[in-house]
C-alpha atoms as a PDB file:
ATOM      1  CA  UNK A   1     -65.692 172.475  89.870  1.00  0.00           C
ATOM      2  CA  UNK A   2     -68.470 174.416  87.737  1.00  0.00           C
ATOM      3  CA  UNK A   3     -71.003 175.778  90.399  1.00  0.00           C
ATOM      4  CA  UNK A   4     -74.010 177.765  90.687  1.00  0.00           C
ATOM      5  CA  UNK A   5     -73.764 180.413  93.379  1.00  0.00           C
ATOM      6  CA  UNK A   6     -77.411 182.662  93.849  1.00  0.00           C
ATOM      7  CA  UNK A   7     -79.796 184.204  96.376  1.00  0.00           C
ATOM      8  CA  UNK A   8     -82.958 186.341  96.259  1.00  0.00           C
ATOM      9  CA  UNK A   9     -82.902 189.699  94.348  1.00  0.00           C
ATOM     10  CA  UNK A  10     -84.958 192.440  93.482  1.00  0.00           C
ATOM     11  CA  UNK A  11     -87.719 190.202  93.763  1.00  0.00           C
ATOM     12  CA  UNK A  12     -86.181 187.680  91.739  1.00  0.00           C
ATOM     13  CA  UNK A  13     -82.636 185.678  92.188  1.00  0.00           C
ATOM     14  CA  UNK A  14     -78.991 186.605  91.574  1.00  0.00           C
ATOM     15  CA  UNK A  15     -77.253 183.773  90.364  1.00  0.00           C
ATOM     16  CA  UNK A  16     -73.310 183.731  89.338  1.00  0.00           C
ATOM     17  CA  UNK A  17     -71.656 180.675  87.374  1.00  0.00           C
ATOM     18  CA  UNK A  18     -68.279 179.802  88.391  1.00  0.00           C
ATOM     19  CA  UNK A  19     -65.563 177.633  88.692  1.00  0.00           C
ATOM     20  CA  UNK A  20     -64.120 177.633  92.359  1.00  0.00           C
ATOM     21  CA  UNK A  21     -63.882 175.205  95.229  1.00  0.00           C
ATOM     22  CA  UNK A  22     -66.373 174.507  98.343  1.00  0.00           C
ATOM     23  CA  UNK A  23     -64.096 177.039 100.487  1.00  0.00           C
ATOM     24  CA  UNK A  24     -64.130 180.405  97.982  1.00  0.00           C
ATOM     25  CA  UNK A  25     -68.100 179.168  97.076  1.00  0.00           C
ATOM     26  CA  UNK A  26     -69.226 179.779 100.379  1.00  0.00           C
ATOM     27  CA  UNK A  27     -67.081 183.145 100.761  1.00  0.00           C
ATOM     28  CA  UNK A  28     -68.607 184.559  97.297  1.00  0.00           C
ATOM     29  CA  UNK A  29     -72.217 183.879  97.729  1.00  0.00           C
ATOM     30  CA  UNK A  30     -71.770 185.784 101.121  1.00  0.00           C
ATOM     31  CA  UNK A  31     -69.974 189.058  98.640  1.00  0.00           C
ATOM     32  CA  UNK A  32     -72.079 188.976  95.819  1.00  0.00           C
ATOM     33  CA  UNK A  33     -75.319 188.418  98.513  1.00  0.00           C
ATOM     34  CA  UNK A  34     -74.049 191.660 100.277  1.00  0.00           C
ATOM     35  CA  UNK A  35     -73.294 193.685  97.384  1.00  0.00           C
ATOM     36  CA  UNK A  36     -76.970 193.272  95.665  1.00  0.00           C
ATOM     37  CA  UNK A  37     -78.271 194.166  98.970  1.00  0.00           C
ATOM     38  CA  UNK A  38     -76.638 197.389  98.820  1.00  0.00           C
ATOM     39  CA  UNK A  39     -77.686 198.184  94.951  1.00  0.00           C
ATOM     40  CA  UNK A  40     -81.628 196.859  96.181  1.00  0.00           C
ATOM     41  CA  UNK A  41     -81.326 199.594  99.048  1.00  0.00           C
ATOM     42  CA  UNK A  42     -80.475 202.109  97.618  1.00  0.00           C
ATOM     43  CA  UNK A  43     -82.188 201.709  93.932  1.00  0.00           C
ATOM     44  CA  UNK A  44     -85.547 199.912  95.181  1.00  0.00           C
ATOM     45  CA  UNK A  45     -89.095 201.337  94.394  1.00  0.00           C
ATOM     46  CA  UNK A  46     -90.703 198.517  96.223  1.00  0.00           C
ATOM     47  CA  UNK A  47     -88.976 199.349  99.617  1.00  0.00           C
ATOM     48  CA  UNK A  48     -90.373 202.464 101.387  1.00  0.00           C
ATOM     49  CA  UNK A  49     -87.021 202.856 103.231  1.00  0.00           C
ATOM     50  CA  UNK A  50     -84.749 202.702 100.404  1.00  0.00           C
ATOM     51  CA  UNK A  51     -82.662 205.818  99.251  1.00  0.00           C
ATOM     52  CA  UNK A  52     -84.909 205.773  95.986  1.00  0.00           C
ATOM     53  CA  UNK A  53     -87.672 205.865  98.505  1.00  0.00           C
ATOM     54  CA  UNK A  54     -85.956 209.204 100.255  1.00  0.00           C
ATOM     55  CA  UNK A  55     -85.758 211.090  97.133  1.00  0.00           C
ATOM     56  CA  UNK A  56     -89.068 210.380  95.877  1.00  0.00           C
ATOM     57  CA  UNK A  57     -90.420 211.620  99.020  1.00  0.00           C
ATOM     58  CA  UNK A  58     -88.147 214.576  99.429  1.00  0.00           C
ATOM     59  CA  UNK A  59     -90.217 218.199  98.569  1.00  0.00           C
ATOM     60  CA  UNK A  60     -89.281 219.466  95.328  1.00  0.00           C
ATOM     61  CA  UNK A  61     -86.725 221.364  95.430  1.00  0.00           C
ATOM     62  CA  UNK A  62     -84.740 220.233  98.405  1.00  0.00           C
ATOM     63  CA  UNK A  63     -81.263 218.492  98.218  1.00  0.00           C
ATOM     64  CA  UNK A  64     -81.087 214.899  99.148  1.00  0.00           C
ATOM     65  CA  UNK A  65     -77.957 213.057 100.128  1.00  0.00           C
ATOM     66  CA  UNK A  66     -77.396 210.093  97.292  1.00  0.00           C
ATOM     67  CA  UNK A  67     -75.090 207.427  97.749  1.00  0.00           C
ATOM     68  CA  UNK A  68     -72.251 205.712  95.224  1.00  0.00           C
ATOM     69  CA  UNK A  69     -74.746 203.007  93.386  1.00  0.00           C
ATOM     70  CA  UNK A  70     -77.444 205.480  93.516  1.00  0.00           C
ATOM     71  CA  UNK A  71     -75.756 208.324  92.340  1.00  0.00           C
ATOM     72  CA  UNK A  72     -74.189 205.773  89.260  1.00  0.00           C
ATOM     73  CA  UNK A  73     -77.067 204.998  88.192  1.00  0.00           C
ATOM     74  CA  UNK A  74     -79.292 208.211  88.007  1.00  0.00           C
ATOM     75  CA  UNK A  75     -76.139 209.683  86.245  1.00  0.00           C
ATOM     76  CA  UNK A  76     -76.282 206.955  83.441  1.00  0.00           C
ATOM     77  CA  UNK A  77     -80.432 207.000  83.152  1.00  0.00           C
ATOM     78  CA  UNK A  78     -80.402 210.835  82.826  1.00  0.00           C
ATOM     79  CA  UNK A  79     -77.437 210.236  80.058  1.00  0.00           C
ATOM     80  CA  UNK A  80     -79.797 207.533  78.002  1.00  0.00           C
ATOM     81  CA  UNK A  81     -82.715 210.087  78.588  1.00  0.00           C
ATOM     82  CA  UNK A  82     -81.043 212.674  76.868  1.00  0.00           C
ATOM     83  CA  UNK A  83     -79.198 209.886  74.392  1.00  0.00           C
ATOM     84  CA  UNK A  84     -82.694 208.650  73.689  1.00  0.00           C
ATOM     85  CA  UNK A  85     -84.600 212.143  73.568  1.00  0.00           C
ATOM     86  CA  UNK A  86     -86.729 210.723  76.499  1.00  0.00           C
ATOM     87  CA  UNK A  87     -87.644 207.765  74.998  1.00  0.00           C
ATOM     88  CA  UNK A  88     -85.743 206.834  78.206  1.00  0.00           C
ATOM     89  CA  UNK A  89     -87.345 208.799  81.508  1.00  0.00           C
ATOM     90  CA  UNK A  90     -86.833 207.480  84.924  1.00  0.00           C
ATOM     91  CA  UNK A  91     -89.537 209.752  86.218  1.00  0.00           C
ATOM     92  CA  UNK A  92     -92.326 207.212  85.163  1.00  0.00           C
ATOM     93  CA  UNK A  93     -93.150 205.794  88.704  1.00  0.00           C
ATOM     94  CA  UNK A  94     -96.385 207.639  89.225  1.00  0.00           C
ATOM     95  CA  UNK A  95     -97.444 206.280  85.164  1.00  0.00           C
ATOM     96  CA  UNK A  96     -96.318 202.797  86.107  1.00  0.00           C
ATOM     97  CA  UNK A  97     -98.327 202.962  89.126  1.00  0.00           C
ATOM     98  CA  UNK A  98    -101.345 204.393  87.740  1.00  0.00           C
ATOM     99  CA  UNK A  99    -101.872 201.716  85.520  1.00  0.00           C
ATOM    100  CA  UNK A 100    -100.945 199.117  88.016  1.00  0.00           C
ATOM    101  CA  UNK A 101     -97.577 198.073  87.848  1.00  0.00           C
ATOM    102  CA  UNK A 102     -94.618 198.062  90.124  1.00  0.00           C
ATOM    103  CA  UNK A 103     -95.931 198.413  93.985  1.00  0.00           C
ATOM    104  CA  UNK A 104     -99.441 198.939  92.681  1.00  0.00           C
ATOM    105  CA  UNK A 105     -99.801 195.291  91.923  1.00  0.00           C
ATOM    106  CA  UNK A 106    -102.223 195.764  89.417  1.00  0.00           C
ATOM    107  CA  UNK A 107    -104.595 198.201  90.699  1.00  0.00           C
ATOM    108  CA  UNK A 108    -104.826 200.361  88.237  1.00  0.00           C
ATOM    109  CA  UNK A 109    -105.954 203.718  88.588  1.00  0.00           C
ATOM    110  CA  UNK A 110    -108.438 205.016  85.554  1.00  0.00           C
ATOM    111  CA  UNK A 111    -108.520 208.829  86.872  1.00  0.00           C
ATOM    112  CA  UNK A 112    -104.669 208.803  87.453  1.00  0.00           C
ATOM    113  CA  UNK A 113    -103.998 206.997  84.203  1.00  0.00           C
ATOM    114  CA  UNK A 114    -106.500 210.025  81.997  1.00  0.00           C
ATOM    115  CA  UNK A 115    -103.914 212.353  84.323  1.00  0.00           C
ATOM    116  CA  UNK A 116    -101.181 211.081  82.554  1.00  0.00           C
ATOM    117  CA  UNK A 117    -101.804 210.331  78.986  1.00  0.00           C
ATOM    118  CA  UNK A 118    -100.321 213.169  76.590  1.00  0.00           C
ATOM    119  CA  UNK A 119     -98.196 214.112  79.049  1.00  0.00           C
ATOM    120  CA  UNK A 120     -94.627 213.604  77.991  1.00  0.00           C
ATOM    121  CA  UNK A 121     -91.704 213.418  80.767  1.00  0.00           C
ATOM    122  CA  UNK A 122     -88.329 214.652  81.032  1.00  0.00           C
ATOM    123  CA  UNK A 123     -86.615 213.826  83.814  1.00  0.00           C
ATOM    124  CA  UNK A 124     -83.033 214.945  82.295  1.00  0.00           C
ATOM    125  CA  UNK A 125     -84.249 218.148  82.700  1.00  0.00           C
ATOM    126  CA  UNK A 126     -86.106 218.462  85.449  1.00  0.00           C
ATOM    127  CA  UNK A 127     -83.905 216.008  87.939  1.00  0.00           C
ATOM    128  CA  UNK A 128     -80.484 218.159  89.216  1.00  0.00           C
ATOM    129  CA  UNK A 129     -77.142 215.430  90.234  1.00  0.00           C
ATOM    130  CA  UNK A 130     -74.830 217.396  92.038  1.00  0.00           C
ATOM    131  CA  UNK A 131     -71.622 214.975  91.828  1.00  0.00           C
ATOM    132  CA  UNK A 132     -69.382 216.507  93.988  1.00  0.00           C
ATOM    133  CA  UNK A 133     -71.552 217.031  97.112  1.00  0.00           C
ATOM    134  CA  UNK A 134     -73.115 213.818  96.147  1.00  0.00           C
ATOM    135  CA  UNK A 135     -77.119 215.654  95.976  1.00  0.00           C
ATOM    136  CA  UNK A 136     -80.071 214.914  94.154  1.00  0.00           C
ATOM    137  CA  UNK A 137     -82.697 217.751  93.793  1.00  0.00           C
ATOM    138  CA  UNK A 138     -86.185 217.385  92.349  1.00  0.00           C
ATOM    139  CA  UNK A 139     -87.429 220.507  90.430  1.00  0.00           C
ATOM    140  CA  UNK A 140     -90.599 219.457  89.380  1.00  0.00           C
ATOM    141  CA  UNK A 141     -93.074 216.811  91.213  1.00  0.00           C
ATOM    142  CA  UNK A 142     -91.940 213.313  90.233  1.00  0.00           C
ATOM    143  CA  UNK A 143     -91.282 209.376  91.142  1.00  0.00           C
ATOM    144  CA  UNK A 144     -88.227 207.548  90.207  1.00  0.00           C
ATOM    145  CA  UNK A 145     -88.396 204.457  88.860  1.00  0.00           C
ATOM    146  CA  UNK A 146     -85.613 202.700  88.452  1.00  0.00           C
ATOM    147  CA  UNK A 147     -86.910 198.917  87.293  1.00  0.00           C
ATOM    148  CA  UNK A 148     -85.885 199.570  83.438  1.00  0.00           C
ATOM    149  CA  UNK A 149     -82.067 200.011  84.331  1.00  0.00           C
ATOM    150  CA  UNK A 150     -80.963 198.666  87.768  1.00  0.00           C
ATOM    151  CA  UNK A 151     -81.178 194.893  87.499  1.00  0.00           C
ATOM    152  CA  UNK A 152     -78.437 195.466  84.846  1.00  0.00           C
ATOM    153  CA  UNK A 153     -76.808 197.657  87.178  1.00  0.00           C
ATOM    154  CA  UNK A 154     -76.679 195.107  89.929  1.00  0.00           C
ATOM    155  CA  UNK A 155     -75.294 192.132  87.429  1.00  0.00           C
ATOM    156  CA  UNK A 156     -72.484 194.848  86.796  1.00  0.00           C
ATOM    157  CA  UNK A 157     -72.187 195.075  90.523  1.00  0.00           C
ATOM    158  CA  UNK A 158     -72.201 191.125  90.522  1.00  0.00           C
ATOM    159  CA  UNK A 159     -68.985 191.009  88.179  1.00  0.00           C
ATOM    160  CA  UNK A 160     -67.104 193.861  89.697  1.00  0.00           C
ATOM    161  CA  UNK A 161     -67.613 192.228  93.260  1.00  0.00           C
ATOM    162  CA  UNK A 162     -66.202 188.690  91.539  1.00  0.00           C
ATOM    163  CA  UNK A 163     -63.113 190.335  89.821  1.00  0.00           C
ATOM    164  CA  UNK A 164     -62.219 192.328  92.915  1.00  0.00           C
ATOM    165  CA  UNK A 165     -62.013 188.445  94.440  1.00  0.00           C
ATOM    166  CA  UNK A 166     -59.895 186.983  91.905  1.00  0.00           C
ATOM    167  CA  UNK A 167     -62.264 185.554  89.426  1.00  0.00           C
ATOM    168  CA  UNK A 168     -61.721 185.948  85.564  1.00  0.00           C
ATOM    169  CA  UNK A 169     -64.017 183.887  84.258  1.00  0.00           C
ATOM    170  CA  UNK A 170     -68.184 183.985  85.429  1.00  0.00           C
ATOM    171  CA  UNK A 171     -71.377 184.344  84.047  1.00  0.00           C
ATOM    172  CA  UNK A 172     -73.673 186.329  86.691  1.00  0.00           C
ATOM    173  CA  UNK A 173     -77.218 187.126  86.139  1.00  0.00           C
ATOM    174  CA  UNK A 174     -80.280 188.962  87.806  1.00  0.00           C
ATOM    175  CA  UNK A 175     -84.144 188.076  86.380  1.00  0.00           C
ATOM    176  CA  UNK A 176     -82.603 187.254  82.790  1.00  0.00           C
ATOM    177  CA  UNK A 177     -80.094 189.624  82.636  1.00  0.00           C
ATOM    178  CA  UNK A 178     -76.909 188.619  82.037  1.00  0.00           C
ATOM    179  CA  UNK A 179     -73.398 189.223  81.743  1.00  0.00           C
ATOM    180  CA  UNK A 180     -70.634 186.954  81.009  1.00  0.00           C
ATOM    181  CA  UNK A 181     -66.416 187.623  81.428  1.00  0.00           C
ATOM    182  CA  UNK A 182     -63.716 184.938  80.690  1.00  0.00           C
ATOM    183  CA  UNK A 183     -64.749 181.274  79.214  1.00  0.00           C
ATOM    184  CA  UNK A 184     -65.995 178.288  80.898  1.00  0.00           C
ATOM    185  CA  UNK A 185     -63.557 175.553  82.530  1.00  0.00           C
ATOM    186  CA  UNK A 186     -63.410 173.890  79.131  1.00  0.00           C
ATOM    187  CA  UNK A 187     -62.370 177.478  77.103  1.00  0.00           C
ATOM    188  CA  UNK A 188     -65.509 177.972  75.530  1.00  0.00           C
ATOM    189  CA  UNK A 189     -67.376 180.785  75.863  1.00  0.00           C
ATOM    190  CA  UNK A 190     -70.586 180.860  78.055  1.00  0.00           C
ATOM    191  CA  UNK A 191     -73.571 179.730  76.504  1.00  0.00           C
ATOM    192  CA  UNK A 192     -77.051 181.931  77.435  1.00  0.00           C
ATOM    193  CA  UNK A 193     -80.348 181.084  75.990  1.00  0.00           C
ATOM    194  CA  UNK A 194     -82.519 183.602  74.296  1.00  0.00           C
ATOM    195  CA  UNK A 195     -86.250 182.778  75.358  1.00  0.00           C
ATOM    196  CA  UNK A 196     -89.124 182.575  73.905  1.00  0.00           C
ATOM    197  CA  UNK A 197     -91.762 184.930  73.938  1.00  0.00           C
ATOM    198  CA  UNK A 198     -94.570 182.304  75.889  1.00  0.00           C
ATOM    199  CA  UNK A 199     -96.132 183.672  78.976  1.00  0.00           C
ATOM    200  CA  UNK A 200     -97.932 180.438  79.603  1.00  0.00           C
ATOM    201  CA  UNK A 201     -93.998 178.729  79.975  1.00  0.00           C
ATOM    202  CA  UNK A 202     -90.178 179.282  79.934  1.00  0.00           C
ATOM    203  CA  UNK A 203     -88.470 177.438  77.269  1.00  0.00           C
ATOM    204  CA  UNK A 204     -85.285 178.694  75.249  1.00  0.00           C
ATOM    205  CA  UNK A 205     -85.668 179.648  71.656  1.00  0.00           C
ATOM    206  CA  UNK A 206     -81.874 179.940  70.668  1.00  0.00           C
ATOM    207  CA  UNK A 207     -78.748 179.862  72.065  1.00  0.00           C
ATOM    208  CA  UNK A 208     -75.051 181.680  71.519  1.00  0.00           C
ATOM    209  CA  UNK A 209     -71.987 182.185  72.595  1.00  0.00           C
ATOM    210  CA  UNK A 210     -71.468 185.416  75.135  1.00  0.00           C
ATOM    211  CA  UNK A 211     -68.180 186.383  76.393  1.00  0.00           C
ATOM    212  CA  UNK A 212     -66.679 189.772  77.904  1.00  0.00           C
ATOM    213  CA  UNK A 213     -70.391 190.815  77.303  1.00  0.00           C
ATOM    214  CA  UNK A 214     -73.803 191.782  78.736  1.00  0.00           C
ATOM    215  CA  UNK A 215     -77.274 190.951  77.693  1.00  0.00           C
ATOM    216  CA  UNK A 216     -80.268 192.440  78.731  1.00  0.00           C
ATOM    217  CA  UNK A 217     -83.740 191.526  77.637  1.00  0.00           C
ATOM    218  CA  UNK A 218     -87.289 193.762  77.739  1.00  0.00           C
ATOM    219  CA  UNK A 219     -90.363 191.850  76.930  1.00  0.00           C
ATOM    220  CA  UNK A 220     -94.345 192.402  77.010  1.00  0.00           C
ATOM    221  CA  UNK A 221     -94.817 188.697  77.887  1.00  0.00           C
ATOM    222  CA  UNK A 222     -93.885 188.354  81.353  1.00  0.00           C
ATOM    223  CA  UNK A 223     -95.436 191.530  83.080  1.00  0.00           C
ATOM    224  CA  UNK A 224     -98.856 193.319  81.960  1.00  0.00           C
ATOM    225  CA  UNK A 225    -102.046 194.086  83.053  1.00  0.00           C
ATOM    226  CA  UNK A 226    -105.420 193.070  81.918  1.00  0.00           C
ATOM    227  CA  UNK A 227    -108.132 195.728  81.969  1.00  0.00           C
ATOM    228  CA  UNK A 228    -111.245 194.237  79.992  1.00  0.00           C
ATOM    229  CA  UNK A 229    -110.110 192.843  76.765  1.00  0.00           C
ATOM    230  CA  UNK A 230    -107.114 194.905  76.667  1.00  0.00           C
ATOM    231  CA  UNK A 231    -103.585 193.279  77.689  1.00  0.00           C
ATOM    232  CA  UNK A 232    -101.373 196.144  78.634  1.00  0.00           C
ATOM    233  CA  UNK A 233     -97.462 196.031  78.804  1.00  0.00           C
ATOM    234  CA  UNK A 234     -95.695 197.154  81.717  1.00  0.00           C
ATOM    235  CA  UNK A 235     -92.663 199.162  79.704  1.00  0.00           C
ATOM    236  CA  UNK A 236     -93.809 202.712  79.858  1.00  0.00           C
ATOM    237  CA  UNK A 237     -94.025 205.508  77.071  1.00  0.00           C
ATOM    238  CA  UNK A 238     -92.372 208.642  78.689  1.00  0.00           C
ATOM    239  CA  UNK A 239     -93.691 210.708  75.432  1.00  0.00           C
ATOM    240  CA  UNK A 240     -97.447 209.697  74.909  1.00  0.00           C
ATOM    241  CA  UNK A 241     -97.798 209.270  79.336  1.00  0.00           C
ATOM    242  CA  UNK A 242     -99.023 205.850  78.555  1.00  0.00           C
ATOM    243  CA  UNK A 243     -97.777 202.338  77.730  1.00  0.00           C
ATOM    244  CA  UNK A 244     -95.578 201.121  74.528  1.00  0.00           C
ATOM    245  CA  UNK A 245     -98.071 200.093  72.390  1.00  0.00           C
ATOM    246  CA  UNK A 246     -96.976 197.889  69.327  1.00  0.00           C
ATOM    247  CA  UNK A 247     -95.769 194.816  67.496  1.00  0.00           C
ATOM    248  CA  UNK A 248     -92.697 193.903  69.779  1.00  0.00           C
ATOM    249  CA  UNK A 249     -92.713 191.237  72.261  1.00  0.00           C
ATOM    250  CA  UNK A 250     -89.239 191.463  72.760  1.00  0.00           C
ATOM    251  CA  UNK A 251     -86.104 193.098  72.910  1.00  0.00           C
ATOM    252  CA  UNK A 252     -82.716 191.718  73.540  1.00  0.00           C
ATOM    253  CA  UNK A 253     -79.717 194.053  73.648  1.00  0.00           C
ATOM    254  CA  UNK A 254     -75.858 193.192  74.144  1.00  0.00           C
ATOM    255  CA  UNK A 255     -73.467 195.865  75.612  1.00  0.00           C
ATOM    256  CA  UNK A 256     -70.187 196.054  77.412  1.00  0.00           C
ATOM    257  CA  UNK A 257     -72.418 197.255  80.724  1.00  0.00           C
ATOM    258  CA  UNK A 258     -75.558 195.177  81.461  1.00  0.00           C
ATOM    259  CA  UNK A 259     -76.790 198.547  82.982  1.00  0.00           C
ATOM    260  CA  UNK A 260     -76.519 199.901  79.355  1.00  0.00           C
ATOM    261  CA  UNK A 261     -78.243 196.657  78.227  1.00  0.00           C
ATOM    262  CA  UNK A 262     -80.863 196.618  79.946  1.00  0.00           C
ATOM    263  CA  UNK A 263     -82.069 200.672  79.692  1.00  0.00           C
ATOM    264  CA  UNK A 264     -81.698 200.322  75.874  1.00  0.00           C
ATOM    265  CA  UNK A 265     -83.538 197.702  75.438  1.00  0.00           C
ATOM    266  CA  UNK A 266     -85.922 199.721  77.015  1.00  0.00           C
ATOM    267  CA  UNK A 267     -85.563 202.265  74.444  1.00  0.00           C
ATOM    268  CA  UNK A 268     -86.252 199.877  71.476  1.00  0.00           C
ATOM    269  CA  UNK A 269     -89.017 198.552  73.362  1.00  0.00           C
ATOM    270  CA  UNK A 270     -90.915 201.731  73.598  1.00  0.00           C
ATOM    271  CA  UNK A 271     -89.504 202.518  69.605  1.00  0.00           C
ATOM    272  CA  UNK A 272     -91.222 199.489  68.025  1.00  0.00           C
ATOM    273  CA  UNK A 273     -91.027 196.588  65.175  1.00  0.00           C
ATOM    274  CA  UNK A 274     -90.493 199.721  62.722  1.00  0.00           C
ATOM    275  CA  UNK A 275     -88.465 202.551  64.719  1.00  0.00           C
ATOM    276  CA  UNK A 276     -86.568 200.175  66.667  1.00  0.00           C
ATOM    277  CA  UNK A 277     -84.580 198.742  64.203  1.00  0.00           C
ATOM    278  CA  UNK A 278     -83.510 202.058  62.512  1.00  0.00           C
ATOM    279  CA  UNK A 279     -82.601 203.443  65.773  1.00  0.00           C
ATOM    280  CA  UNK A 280     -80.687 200.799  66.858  1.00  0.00           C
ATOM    281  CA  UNK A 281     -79.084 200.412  63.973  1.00  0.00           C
ATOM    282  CA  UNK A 282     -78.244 204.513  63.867  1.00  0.00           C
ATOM    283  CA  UNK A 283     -76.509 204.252  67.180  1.00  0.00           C
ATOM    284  CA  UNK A 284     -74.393 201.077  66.772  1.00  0.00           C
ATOM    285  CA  UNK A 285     -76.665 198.478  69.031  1.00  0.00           C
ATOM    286  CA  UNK A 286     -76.340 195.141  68.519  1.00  0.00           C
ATOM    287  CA  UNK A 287     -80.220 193.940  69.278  1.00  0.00           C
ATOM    288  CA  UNK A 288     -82.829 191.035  68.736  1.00  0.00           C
ATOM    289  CA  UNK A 289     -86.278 191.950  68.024  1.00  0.00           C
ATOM    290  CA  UNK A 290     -88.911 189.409  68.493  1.00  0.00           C
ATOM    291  CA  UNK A 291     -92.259 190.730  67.178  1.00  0.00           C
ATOM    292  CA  UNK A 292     -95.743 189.298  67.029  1.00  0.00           C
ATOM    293  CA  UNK A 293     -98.160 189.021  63.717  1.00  0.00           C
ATOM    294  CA  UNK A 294    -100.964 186.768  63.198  1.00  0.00           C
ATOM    295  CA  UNK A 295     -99.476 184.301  65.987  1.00  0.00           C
ATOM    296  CA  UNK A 296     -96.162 184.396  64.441  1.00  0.00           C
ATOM    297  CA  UNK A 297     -93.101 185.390  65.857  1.00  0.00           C
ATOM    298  CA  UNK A 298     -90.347 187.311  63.552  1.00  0.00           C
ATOM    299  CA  UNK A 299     -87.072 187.786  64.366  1.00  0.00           C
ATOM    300  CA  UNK A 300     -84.809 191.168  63.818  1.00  0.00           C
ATOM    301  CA  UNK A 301     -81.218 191.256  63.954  1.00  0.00           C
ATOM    302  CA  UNK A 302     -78.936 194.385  64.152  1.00  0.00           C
ATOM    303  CA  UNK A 303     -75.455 195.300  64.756  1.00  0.00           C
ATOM    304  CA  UNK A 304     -74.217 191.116  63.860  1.00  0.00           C
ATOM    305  CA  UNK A 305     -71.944 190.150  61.356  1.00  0.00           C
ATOM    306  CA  UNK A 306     -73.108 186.861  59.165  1.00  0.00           C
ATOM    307  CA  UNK A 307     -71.455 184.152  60.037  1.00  0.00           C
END
């Protein structure tokens, strides 16, 4: 029987499609509810006790014990920094606050904001990983953020957990991410809607076909501020110290990793209706661009082959 396993998340759900009995339904939830505990822990912003939290706090300078997730995924956002030339930088939790994002909750901060703006960040150079000791050491003053890259970290976590139990065949997700292995109980692949870009409702705009794949979606739709007249995006700038200012409402990017996914989607949010495409298509990522002109929405396709 086809069921619908989930739980709260990240504050969002988890949810993981399946085919299994009562029995193994029961016993999975309680896995895949444990193991996205463990990623939240240790990769949370929001939770002042989380091992995010310890580094963040931890003087620059001094070495900070990091565990397995965290470690994993501070090793593969410094990579995509470097990959991107910091159009990528997990050092943008004191920006994201400033203009009231993330555990700011919309209080945005004008004299922190005019702090920031100009002022580009490079965490891949300023953050030290010391893999063998397991360390993390600060060099300059900064706050981790790790919102653009560990939801698609903890659907990867969601997989592994499912295939270490046996199962071949899921779709799991985590606040629209998604990653699908195997087919459906009838052989077909999975089907996952792309949605469209309507803050005032959810509603799908197209669907496909995803198998032995991620997906991973950035958008300006869902999460901004409002300061006067001006609607501002939560996805971050790392070069300019402000946020991504242009055309694109959203970004959808398929990968084998849905931690991959999700940061460069990121990326090509931050890039642009113009850049975005070119650089995606430059470094072999298959992407939809959804961008905004004059109330209409156009779409941008790269890395497909026609059908």
């Amino acid at each position: 029987m086809l069921r619908t396993l989930s739980g709260p998340a990240m504050g969002s759900r988890w949810t993981a499609r399946l085919d299994c009995e009562a029995d193994l339904a029961a016993e999975l939830t309680e896995a895949c509810a444990a193991a996205v505990e463990r990623v939240e822990s240790q990769c949370s912003n929001w939770r002042t006790d989380s091992d995010l939290s310890r580094v963040n706090a931890a003087p620059v300078g001094d070495w900070v014990p990091v565990p397995a997730h965290l470690m994993r995924v501070l090793t593969k956002a410094l990579d995509i920094g470097r990959a991107s030339d910091g159009l990528f930088d997990i050092a943008v939790g004191a920006l994201v606050g400033a203009w009231g994002f993330g555990p700011a909750e919309g209080r945005a901060d004008p004299a922190a904001i005019a702090a920031h703006l100009g002022k580009p960040l490079r965490s891949f150079d300023t953050l030290d990983l010391d893999h063998s000791r397991q360390l993390a050491r600060k060099r300059v003053p900064m706050t981790l953020d790790l919102s653009g890259i560990a939801k698609g970290y903890g659907v990867d976590v969601l997989m592994q957990t499912l295939r270490d139990r046996g199962v071949t065949d899921s779709l799991c997700g985590l606040d629209g991410e998604l990653s699908a292995q195997g087919q459906r109980p009838d052989g077909r692949p999975w089907a996952v809607a792309l949605e469209e870009p309507d803050s005032t409702r959810r509603s799908g705009r197209s669907l496909f076909e995803l198998s032995d794949r991620a997906i991973a979606t950035s958008g300006s739709y869902r999460h901004f501020v409002t300061l006067g007249h001006l609607r501002v995006s939560h996805t971050m700038n790392p070069r300019t110290g402000g946020p991504a200012v242009n055309a694109l409402v959203s970004v959808s990017v398929l990968h084998d990793t849905c931690m991959e996914a999700d940061a460069w989607a990121t990326v090509l949010m931050v890039l642009g209706e113009a850049a975005g495409p070119d650089f995606a298509r430059a470094h072999g990522l298959q992407a939809i661009f959804l961008s905004e002109a004059q109330g209409e929405i156009r779409e941008t396709l790269t890395g497909f082959v026609p059908a």
